[in-house]
N, C-alpha and C. Protein backbone atom coordinates (compact mmCIF):
# COMPACT_ATOMS: atom_id res chain seq x y z
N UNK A 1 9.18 -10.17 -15.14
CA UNK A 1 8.23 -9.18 -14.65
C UNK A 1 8.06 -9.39 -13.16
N UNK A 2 8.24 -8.37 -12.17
CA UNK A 2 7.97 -8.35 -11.20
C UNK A 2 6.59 -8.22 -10.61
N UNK A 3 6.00 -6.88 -11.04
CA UNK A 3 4.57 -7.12 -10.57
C UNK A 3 3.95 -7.16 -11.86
N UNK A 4 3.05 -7.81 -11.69
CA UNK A 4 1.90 -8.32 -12.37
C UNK A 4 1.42 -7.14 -12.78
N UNK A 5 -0.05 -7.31 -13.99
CA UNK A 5 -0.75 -5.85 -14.34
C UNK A 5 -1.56 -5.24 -13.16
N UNK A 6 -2.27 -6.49 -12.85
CA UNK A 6 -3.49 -6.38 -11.76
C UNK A 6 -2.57 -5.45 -10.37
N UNK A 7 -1.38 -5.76 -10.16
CA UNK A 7 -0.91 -5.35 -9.09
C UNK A 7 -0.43 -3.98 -9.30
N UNK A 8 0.08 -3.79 -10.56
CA UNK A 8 0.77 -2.01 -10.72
C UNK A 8 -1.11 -1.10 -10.92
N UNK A 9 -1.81 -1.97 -11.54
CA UNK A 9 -3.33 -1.35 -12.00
C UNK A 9 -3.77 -0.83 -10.53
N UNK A 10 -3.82 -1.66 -9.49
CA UNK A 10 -4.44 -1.84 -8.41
C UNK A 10 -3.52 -0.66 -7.80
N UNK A 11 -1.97 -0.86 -7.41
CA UNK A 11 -0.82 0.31 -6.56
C UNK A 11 -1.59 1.62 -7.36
N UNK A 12 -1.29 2.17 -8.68
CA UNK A 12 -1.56 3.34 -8.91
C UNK A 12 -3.28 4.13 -8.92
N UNK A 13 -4.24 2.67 -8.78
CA UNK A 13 -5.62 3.52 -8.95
C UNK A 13 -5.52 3.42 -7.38
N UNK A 14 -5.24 2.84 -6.65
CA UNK A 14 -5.52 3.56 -5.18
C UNK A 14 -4.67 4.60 -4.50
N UNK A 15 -3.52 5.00 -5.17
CA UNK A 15 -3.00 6.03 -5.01
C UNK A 15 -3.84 7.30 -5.22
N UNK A 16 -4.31 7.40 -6.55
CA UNK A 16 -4.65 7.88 -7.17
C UNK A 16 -6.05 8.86 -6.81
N UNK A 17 -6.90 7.71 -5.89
CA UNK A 17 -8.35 7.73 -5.57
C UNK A 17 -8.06 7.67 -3.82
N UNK A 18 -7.27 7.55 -3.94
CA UNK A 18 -6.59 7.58 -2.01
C UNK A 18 -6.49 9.34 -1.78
N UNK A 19 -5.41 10.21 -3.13
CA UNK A 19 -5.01 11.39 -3.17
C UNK A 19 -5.94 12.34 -2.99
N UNK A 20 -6.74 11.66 -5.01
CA UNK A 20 -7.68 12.69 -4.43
C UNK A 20 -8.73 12.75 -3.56
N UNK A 21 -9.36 11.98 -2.97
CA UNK A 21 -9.80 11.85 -1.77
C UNK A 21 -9.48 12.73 -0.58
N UNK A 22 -8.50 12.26 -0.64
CA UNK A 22 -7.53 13.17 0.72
C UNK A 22 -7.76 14.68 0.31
N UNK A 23 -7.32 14.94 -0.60
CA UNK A 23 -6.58 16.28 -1.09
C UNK A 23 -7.73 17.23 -1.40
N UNK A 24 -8.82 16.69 -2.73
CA UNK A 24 -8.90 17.21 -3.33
C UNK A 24 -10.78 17.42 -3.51
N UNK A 25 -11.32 15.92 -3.21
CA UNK A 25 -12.86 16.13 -3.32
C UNK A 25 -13.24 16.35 -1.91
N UNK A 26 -14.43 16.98 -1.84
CA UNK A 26 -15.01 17.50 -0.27
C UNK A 26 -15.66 15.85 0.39
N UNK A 27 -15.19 15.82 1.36
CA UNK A 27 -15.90 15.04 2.30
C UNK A 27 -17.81 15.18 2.16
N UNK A 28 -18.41 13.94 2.00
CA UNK A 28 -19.75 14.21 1.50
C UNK A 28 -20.36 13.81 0.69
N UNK A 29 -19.29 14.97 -0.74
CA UNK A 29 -19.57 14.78 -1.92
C UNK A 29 -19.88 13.79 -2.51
N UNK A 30 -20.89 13.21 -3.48
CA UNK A 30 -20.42 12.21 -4.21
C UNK A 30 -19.49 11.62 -5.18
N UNK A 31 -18.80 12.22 -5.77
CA UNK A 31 -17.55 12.10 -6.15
C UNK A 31 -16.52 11.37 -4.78
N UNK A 32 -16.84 12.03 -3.69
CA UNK A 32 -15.89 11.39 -2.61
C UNK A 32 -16.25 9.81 -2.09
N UNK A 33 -17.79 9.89 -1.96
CA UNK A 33 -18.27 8.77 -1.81
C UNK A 33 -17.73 7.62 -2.68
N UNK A 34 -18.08 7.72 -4.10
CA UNK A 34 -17.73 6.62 -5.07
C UNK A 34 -16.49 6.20 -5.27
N UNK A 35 -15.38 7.48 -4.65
CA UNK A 35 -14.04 7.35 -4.95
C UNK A 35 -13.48 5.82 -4.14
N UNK A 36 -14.39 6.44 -2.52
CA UNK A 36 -14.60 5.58 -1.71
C UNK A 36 -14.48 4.36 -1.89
N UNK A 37 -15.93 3.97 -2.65
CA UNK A 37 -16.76 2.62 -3.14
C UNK A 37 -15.82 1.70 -3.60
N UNK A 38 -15.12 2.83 -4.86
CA UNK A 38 -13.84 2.41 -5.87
C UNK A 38 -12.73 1.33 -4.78
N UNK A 39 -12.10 2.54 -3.85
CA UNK A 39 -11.79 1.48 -3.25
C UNK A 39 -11.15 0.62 -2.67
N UNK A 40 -12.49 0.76 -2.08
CA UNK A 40 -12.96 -0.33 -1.52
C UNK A 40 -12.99 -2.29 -2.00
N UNK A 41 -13.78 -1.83 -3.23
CA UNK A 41 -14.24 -3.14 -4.37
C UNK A 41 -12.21 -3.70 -4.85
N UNK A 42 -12.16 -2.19 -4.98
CA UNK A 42 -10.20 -2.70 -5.24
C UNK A 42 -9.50 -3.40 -3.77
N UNK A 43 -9.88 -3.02 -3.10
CA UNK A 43 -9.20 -3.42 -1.84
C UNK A 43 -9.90 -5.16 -1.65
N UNK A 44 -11.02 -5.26 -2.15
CA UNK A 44 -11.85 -6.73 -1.64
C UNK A 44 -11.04 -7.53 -2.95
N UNK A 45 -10.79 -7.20 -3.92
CA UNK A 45 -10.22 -8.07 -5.38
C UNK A 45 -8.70 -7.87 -4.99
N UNK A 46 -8.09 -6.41 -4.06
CA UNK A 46 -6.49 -7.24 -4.35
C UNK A 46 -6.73 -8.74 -2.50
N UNK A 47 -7.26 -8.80 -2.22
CA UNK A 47 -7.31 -9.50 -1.05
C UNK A 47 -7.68 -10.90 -1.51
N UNK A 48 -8.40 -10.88 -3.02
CA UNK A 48 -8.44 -12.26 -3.41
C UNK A 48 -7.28 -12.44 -3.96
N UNK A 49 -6.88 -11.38 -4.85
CA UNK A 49 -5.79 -11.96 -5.70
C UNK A 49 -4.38 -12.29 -4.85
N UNK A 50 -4.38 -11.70 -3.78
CA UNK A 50 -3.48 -12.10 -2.71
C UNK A 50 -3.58 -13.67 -2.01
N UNK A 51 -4.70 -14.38 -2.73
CA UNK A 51 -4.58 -15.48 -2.31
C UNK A 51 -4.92 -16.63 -3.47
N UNK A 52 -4.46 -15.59 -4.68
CA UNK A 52 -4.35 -16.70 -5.61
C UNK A 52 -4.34 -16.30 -6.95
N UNK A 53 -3.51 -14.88 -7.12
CA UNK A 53 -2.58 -14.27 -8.05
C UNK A 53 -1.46 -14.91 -8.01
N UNK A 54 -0.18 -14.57 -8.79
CA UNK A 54 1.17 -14.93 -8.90
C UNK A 54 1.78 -14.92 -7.35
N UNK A 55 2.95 -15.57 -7.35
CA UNK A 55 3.40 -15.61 -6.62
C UNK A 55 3.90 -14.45 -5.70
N UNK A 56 4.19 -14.12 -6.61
CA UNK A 56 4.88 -12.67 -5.63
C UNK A 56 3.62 -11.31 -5.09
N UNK A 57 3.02 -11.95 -5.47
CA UNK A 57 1.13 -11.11 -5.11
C UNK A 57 0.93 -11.62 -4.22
N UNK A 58 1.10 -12.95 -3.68
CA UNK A 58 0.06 -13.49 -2.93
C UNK A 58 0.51 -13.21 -1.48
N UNK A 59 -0.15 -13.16 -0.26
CA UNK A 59 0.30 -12.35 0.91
C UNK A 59 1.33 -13.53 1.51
N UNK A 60 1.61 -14.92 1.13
CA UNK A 60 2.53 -15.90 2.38
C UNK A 60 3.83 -15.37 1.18
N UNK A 61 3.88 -14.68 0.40
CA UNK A 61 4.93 -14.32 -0.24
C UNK A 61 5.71 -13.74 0.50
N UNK A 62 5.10 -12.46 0.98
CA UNK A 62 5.82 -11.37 1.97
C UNK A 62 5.44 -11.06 3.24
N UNK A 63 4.81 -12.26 4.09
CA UNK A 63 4.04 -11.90 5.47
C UNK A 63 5.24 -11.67 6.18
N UNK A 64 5.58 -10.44 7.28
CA UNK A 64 6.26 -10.28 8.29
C UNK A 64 6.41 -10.98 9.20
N UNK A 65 6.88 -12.47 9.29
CA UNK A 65 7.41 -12.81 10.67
C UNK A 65 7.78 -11.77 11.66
N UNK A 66 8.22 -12.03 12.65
CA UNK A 66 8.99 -11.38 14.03
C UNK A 66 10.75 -11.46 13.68
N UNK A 67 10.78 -12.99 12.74
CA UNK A 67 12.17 -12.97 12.99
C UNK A 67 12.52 -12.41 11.30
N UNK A 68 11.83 -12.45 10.43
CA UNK A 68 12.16 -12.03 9.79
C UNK A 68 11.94 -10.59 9.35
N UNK A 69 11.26 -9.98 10.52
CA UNK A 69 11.78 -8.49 10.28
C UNK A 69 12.79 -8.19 11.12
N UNK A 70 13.15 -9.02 11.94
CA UNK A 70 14.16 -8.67 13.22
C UNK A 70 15.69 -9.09 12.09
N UNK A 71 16.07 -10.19 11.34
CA UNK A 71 16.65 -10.22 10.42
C UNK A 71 16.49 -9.04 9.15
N UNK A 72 15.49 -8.82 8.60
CA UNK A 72 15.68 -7.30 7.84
C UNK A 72 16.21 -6.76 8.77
N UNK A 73 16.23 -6.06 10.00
CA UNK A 73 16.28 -4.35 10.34
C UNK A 73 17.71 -4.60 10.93
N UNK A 74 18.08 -6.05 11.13
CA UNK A 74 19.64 -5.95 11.34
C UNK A 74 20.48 -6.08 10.38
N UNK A 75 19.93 -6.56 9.29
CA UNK A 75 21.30 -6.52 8.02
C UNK A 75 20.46 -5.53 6.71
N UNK A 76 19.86 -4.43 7.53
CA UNK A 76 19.61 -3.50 6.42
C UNK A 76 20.58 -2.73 5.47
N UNK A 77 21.71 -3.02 6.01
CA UNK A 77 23.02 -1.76 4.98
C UNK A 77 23.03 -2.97 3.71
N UNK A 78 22.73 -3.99 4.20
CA UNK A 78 23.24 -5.08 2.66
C UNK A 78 22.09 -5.21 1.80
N UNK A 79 21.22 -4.12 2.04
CA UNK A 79 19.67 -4.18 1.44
C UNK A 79 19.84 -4.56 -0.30
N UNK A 80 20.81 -3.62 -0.76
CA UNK A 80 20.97 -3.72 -2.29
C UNK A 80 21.76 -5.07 -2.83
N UNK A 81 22.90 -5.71 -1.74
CA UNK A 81 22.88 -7.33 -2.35
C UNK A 81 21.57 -8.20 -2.21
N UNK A 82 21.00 -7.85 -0.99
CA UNK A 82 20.44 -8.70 -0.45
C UNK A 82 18.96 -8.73 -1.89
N UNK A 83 18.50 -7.55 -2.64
CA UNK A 83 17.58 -7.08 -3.71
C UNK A 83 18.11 -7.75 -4.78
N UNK A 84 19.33 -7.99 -5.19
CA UNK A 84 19.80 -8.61 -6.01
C UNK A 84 19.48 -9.98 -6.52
N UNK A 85 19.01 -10.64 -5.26
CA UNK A 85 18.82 -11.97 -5.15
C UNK A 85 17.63 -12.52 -4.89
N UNK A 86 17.23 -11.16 -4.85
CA UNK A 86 15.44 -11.47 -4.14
C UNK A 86 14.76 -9.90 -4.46
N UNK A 87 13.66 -10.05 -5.66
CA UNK A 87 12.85 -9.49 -5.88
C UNK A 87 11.79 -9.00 -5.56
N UNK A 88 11.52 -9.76 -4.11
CA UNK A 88 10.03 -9.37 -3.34
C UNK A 88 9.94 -8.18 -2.63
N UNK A 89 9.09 -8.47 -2.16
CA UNK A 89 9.36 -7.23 -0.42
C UNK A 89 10.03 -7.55 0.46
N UNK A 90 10.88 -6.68 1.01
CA UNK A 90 11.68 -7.16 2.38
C UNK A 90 10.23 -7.41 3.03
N UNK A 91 10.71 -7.97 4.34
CA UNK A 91 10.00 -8.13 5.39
C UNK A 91 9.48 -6.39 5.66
N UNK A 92 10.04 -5.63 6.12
CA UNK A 92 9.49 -4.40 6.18
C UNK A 92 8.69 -3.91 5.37
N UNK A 93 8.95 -4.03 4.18
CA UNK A 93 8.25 -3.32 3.03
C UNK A 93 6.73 -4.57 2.94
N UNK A 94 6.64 -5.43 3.62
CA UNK A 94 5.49 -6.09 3.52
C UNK A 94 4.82 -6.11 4.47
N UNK A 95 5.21 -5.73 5.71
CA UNK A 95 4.60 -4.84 7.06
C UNK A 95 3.92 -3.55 6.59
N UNK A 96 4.82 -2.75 5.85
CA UNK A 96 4.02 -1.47 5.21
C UNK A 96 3.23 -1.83 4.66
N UNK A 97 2.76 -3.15 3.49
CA UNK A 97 1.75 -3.43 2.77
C UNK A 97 0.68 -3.59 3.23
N UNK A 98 0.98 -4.45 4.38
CA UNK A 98 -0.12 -5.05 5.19
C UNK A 98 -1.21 -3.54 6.23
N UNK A 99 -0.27 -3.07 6.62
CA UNK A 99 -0.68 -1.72 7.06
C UNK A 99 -1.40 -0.79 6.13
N UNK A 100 -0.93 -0.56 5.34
CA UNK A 100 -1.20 -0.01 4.88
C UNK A 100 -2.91 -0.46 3.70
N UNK A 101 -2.94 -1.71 3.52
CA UNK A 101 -4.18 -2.42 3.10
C UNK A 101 -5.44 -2.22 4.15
N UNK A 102 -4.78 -2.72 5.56
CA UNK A 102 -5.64 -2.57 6.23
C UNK A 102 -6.28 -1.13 7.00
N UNK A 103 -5.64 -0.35 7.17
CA UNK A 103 -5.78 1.49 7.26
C UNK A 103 -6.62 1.94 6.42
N UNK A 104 -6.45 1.51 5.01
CA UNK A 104 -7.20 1.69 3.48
C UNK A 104 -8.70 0.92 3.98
N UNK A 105 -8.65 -0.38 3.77
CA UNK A 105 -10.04 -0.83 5.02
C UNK A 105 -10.52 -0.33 5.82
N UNK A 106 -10.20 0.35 6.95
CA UNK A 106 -10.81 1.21 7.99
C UNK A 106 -11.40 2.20 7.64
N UNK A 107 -10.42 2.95 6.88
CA UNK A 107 -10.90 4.59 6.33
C UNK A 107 -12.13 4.01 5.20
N UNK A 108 -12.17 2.90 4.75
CA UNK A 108 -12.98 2.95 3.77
C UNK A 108 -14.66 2.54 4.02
N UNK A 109 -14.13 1.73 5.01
CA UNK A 109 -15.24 0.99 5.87
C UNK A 109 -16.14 1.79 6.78
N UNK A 110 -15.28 2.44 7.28
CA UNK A 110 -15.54 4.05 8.34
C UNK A 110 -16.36 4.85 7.42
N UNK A 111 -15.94 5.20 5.98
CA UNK A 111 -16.88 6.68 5.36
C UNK A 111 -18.04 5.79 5.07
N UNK A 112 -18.10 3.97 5.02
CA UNK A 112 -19.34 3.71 4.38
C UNK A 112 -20.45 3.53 5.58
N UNK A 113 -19.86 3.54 6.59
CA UNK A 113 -20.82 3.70 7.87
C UNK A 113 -21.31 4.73 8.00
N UNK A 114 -20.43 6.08 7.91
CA UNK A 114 -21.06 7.25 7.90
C UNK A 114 -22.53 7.14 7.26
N UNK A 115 -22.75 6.63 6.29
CA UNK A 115 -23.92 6.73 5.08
C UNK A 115 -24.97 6.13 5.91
N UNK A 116 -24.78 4.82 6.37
CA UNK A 116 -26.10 4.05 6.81
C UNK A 116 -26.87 4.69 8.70
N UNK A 117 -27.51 4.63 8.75
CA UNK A 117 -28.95 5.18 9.56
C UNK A 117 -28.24 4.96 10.57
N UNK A 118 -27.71 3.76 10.88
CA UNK A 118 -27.38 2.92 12.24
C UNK A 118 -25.92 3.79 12.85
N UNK A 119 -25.37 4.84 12.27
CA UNK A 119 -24.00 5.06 12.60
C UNK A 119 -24.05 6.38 11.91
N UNK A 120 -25.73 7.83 11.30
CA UNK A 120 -25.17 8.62 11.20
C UNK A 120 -25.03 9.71 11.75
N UNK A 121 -23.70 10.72 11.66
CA UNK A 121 -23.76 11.53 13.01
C UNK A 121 -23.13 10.85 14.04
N UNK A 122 -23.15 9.65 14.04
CA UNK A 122 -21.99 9.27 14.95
C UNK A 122 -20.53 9.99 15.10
N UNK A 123 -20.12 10.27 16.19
CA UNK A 123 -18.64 11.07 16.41
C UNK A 123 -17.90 10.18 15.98
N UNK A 124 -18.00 9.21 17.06
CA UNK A 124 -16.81 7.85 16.85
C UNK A 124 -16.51 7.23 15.25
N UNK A 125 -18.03 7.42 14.68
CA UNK A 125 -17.30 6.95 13.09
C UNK A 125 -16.48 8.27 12.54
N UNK A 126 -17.08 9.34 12.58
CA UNK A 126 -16.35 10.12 11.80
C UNK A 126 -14.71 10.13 12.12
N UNK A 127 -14.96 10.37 13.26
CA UNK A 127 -13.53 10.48 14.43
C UNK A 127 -12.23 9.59 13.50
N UNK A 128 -13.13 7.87 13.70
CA UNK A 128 -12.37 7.10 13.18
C UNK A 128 -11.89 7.11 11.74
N UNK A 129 -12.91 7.93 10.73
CA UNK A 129 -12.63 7.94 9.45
C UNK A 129 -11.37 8.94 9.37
N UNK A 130 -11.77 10.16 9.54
CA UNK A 130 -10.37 11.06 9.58
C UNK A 130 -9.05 10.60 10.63
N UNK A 131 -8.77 9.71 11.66
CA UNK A 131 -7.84 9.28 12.20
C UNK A 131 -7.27 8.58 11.22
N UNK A 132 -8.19 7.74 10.55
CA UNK A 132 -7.51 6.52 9.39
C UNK A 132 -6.91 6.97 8.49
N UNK A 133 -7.72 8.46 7.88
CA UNK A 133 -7.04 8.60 6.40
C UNK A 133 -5.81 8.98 6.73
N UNK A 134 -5.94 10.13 7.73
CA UNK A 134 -4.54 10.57 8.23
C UNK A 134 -3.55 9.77 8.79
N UNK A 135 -3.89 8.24 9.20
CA UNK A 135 -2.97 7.36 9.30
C UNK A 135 -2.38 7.30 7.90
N UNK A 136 -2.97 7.10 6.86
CA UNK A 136 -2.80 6.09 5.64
C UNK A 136 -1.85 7.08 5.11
N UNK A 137 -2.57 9.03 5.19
CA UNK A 137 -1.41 9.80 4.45
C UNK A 137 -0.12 9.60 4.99
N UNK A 138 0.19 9.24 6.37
CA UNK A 138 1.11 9.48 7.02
C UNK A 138 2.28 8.26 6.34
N UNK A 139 1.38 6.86 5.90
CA UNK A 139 1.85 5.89 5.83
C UNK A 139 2.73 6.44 4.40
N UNK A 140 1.78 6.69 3.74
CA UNK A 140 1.96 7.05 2.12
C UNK A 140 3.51 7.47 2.10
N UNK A 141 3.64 8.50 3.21
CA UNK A 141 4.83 9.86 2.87
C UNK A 141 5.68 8.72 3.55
N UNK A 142 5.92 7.71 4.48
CA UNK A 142 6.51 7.43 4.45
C UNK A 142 7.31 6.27 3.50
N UNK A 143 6.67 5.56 3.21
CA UNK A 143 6.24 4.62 2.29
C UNK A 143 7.11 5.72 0.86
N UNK A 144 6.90 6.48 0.08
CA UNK A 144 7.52 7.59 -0.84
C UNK A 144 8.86 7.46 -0.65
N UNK A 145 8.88 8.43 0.49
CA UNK A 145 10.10 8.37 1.57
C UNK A 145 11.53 6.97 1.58
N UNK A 146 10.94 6.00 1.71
CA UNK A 146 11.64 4.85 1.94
C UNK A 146 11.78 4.67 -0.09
N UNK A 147 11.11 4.65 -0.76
CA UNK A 147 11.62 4.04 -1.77
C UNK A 147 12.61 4.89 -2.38
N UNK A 148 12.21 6.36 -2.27
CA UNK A 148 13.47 7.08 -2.98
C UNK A 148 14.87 7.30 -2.01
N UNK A 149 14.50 7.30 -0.88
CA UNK A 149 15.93 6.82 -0.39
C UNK A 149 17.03 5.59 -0.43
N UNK A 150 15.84 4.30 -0.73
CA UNK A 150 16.66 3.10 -0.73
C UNK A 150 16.80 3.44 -2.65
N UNK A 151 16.31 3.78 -3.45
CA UNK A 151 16.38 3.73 -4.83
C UNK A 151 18.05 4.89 -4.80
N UNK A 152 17.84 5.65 -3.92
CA UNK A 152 18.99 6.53 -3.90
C UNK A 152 20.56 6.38 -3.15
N UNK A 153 20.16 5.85 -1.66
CA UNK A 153 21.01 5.36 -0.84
C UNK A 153 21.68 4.29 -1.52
N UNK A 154 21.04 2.69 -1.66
CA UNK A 154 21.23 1.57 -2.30
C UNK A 154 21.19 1.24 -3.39
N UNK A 155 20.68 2.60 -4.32
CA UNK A 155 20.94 2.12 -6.31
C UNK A 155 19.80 0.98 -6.50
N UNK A 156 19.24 0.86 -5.56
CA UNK A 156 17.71 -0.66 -6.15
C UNK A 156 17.01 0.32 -6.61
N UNK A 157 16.67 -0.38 -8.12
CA UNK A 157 15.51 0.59 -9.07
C UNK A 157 13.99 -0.10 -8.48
N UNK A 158 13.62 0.53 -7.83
CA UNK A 158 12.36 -0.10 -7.01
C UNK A 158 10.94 0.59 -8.18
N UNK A 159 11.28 2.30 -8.39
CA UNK A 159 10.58 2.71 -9.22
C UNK A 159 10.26 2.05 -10.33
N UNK A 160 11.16 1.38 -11.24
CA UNK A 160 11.08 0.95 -12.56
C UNK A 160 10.58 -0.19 -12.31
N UNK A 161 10.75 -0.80 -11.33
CA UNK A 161 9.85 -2.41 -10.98
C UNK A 161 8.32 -2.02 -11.06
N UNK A 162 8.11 -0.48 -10.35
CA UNK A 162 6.29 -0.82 -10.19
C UNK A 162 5.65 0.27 -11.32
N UNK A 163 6.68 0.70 -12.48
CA UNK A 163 6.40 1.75 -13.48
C UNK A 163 6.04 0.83 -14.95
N UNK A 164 7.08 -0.05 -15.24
CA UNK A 164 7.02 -0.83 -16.44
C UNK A 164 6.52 -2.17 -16.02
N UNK A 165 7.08 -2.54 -14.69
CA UNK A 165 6.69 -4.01 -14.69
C UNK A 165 7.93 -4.95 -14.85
N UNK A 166 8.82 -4.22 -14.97
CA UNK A 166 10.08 -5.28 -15.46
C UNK A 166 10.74 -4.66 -14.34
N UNK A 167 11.59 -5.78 -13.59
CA UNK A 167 12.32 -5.54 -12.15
C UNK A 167 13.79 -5.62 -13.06
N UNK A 168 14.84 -4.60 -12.70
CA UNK A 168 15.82 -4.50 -13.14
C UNK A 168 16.96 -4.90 -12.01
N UNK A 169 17.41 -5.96 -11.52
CA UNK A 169 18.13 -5.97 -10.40
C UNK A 169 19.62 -5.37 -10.54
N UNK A 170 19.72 -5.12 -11.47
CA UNK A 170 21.49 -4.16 -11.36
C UNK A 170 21.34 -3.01 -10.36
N UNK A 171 22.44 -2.59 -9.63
CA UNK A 171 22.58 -1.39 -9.42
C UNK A 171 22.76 -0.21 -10.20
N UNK A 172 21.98 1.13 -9.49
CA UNK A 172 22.00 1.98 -10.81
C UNK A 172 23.80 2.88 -10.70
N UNK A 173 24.17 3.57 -11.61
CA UNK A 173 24.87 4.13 -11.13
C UNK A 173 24.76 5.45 -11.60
């Protein structure tokens, strides 16, 4: 098993509550608020379990060095041997994590300021809340983007790793 429950539980409810957020409940609302709250509380529990979940959860698993993304982005064509042998995140794909955790923090941190006395009506928070989400969508599409191309380009079943839980390292054909 590649990822853990806590970790596919955690990827799809913040997708999920990230979307509709974005998409679908009004800014305000309470429904948007709690979606918020949600999380948030998810974002503070995967940050523990990142420091003392399984191995491949925990963040010194996949932290981005300098040289080891400078090593990913130069022997990226051998991505699918290189998956073969190693189940984690590239270095890149754990730069996206990290980004992408922390963007999720901002935007989340940002709508809960909106609420309190000290910050409401503030421009700068709002400003910052909608800069963030629209960072995070931006991240998302790319983030999409990269897995069905490398699942397509390179044959790594990346999908079926974070769908069932079981990492299949064959190439597909």
């Amino acid at each position: 098993m590649i990822w853990d429950r806590f970790i596919r539980l955690f990827h799809w409810s913040v997708a999920v509550l990230f979307l509709a957020n974005f998409w679908w409940l009004d800014d305000g609302d309470d429904a948007h608020e709690w979606a918020g709250y949600t999380l948030l509380a998810l974002l503070l529990a995967r940050l523990v379990w990142g420091f003392v979940g399984p191995t491949n959860a925990r963040f010194s698993d996949f932290l981005p060095t300098p040289a080891r993304l400078r090593d990913n982005w130069q022997r990226f064509g051998e991505y699918q041997r290189q998956h073969r042998h190693n189940s984690r995140h590239s270095p890149v794909a754990g730069l996206m994590v990290l980004l992408l955790l922390l963007m999720l923090t901002v935007t989340g941190v940002s709508g809960w300021m909106q609420e309190l006395d000290a910050f409401w009506g503030e421009d700068w928070v709002q400003n910052l809340h909608r800069w963030s989400a629209n960072s995070v969508m931006a991240m998302v599409v790319i983030h999409v983007v990269a897995v069905l191309l490398i699942q397509w380009r390179y044959r790594v079943p990346l999908l079926q790793g974070m769908l069932p839980g079981i990492k299949d390292n064959r190439p597909q054909r």
